[in-house]
N, C-alpha and C. Protein backbone atom coordinates (compact mmCIF):
# COMPACT_ATOMS: atom_id res chain seq x y z
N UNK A 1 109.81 233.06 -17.92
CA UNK A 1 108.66 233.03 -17.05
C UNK A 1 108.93 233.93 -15.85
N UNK A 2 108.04 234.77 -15.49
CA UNK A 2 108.05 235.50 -14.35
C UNK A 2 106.86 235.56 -13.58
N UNK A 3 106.81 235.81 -12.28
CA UNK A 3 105.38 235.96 -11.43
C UNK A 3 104.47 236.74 -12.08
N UNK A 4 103.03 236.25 -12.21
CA UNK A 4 102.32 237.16 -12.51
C UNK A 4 102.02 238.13 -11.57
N UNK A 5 102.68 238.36 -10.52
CA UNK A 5 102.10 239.48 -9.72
C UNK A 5 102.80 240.64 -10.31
N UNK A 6 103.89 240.40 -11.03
CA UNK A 6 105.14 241.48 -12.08
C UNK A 6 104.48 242.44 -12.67
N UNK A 7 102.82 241.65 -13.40
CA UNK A 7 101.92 242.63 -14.11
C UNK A 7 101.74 244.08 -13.90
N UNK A 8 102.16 243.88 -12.17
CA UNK A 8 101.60 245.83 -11.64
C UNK A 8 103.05 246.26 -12.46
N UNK A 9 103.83 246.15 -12.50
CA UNK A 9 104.97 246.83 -13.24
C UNK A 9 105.67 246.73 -14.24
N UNK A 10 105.29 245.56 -14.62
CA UNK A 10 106.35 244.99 -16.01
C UNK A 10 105.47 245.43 -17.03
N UNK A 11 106.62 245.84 -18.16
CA UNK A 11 105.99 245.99 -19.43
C UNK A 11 106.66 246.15 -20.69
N UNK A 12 105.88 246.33 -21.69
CA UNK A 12 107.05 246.05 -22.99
C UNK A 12 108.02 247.25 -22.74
N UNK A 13 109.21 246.90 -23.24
CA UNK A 13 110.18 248.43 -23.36
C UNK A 13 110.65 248.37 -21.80
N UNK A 14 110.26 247.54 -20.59
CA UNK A 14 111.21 247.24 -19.60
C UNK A 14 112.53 246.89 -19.67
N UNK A 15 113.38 247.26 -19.13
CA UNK A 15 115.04 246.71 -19.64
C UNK A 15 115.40 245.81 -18.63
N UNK A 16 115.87 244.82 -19.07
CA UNK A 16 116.33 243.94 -17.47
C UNK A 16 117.75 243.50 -17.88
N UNK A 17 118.80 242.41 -17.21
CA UNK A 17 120.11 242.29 -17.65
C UNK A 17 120.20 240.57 -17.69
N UNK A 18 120.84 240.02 -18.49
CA UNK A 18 121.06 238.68 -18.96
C UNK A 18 122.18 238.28 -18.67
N UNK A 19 122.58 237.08 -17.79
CA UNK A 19 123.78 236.93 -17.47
C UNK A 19 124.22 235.77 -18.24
N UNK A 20 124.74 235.64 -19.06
CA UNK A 20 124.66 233.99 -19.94
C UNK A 20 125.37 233.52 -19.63
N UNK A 21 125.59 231.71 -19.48
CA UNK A 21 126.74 230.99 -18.75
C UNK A 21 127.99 230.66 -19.95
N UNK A 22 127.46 230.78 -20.78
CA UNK A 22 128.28 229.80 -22.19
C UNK A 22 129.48 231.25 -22.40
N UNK A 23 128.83 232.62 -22.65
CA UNK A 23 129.77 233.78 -22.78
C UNK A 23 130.47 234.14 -21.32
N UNK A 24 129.80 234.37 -20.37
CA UNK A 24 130.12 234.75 -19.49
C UNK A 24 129.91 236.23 -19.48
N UNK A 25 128.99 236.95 -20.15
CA UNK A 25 129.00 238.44 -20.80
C UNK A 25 127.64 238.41 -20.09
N UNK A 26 127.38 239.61 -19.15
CA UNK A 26 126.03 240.22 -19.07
C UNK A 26 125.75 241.24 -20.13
N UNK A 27 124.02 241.03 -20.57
CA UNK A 27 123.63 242.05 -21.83
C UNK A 27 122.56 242.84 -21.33
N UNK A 28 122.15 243.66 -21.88
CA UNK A 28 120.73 244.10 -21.28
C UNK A 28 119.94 243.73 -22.99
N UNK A 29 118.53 243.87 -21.75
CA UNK A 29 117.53 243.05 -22.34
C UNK A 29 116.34 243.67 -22.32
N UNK A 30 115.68 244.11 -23.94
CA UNK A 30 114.61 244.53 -23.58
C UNK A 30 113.49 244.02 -23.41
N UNK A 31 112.04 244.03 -23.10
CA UNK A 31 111.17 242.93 -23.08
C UNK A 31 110.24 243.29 -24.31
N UNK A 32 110.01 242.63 -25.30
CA UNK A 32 109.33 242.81 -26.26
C UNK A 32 107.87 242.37 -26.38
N UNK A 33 107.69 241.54 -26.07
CA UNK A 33 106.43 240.64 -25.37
C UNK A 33 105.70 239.84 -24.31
N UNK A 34 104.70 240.57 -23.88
CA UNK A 34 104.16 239.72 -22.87
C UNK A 34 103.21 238.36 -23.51
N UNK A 35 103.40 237.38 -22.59
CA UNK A 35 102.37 236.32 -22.65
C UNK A 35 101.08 236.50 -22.36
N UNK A 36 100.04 236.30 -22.88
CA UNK A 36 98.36 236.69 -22.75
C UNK A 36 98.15 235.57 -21.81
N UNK A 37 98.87 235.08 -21.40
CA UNK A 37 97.95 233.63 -20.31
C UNK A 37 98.91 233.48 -19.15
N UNK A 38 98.35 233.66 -17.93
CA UNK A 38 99.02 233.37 -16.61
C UNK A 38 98.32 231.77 -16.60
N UNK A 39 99.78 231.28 -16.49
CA UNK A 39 99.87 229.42 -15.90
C UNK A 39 98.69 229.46 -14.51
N UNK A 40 97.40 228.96 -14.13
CA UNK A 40 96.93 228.88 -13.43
C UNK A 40 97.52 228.43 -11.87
N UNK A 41 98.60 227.54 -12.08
CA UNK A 41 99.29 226.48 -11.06
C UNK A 41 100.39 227.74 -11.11
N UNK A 42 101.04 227.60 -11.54
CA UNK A 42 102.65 228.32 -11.53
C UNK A 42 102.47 229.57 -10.84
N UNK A 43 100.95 230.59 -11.55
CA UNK A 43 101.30 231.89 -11.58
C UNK A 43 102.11 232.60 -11.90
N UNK A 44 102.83 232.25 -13.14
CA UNK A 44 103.33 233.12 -14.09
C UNK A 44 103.42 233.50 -15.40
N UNK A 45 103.72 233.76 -15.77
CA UNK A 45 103.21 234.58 -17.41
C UNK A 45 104.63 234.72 -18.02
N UNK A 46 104.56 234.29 -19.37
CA UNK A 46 105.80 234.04 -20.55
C UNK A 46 106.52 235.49 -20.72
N UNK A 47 107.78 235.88 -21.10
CA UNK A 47 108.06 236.79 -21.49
C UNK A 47 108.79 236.56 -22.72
N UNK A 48 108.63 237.57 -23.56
CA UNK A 48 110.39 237.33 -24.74
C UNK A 48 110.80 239.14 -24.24
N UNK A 49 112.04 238.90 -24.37
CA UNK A 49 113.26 240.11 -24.43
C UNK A 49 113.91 239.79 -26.03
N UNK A 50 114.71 241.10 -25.90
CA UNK A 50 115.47 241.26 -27.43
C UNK A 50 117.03 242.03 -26.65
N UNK A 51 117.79 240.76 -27.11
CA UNK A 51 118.73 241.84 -26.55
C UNK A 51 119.26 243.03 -27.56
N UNK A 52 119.60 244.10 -26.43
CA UNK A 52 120.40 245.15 -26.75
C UNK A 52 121.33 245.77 -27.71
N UNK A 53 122.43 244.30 -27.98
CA UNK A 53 123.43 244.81 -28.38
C UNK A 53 123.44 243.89 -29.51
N UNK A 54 123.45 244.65 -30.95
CA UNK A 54 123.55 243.66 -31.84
C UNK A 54 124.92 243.37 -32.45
N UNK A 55 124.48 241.62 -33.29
CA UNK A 55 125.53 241.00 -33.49
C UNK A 55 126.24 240.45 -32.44
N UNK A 56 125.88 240.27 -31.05
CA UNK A 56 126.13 239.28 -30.01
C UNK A 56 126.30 238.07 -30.52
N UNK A 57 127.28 237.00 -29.82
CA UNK A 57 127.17 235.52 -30.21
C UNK A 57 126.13 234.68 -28.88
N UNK A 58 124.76 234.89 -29.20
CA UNK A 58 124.34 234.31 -28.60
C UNK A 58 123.24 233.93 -29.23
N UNK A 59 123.06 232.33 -28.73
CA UNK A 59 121.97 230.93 -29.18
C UNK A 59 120.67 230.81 -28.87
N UNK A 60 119.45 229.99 -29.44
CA UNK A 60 118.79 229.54 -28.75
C UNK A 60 118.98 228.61 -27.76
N UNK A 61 119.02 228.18 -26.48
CA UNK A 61 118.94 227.05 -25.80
C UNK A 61 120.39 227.30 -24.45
N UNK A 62 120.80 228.66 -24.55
CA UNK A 62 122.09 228.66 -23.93
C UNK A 62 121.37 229.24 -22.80
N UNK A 63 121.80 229.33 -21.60
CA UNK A 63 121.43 229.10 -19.78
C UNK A 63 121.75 230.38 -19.94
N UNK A 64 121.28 231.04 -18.03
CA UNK A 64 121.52 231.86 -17.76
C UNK A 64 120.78 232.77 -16.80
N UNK A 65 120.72 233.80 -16.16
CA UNK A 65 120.13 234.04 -15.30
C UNK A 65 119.67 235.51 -15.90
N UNK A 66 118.18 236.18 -15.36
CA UNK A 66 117.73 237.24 -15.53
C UNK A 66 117.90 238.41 -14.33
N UNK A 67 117.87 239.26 -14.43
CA UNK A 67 118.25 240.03 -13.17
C UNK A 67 117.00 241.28 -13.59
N UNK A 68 115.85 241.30 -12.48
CA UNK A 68 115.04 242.30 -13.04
C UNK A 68 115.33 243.69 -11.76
N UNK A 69 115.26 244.28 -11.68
CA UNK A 69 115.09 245.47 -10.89
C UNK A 69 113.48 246.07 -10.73
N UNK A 70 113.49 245.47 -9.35
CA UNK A 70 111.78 245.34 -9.09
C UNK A 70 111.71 246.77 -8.28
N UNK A 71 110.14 247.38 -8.75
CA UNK A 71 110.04 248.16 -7.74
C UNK A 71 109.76 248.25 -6.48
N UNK A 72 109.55 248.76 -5.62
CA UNK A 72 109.09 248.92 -4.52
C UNK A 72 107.83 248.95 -4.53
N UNK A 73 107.08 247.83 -3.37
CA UNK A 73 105.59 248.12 -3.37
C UNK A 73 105.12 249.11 -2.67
């Protein structure tokens, strides 16, 4: 989930970096899909990424933090 205000810049083929807690390995991450519906309350909108590097050991359900590199307004 990210702010929908992201919309002015985010988009498929954005790369962002994945810090996972279980590996301890940052990956980069591409974004493959946006969500068609901003949460009215939340104001934000779903994403999926694909990571980068294949054959990684990584799960559904494992933690972790996103790191996007926002532009400048």
């Amino acid at each position: 989930m990210v702010p929908s205000i992201w919309l002015r810049w985010l988009s498929q083929g954005t790369v962002f970096s994945l810090l996972v807690d279980e590996t301890g390995k940052e990956y980069d991450v591409t974004v493959s899909k946006i969500g068609a519906r901003v949460d009215p309350v939340s104001q934000t909108v779903k994403i999926t990424g694909e990571v980068d590097t294949a054959g990684e050991f990584i799960l559904p359900g494992m933690s972790g933090y996103a790191s996007f590199s926002v532009p400048a307004q």
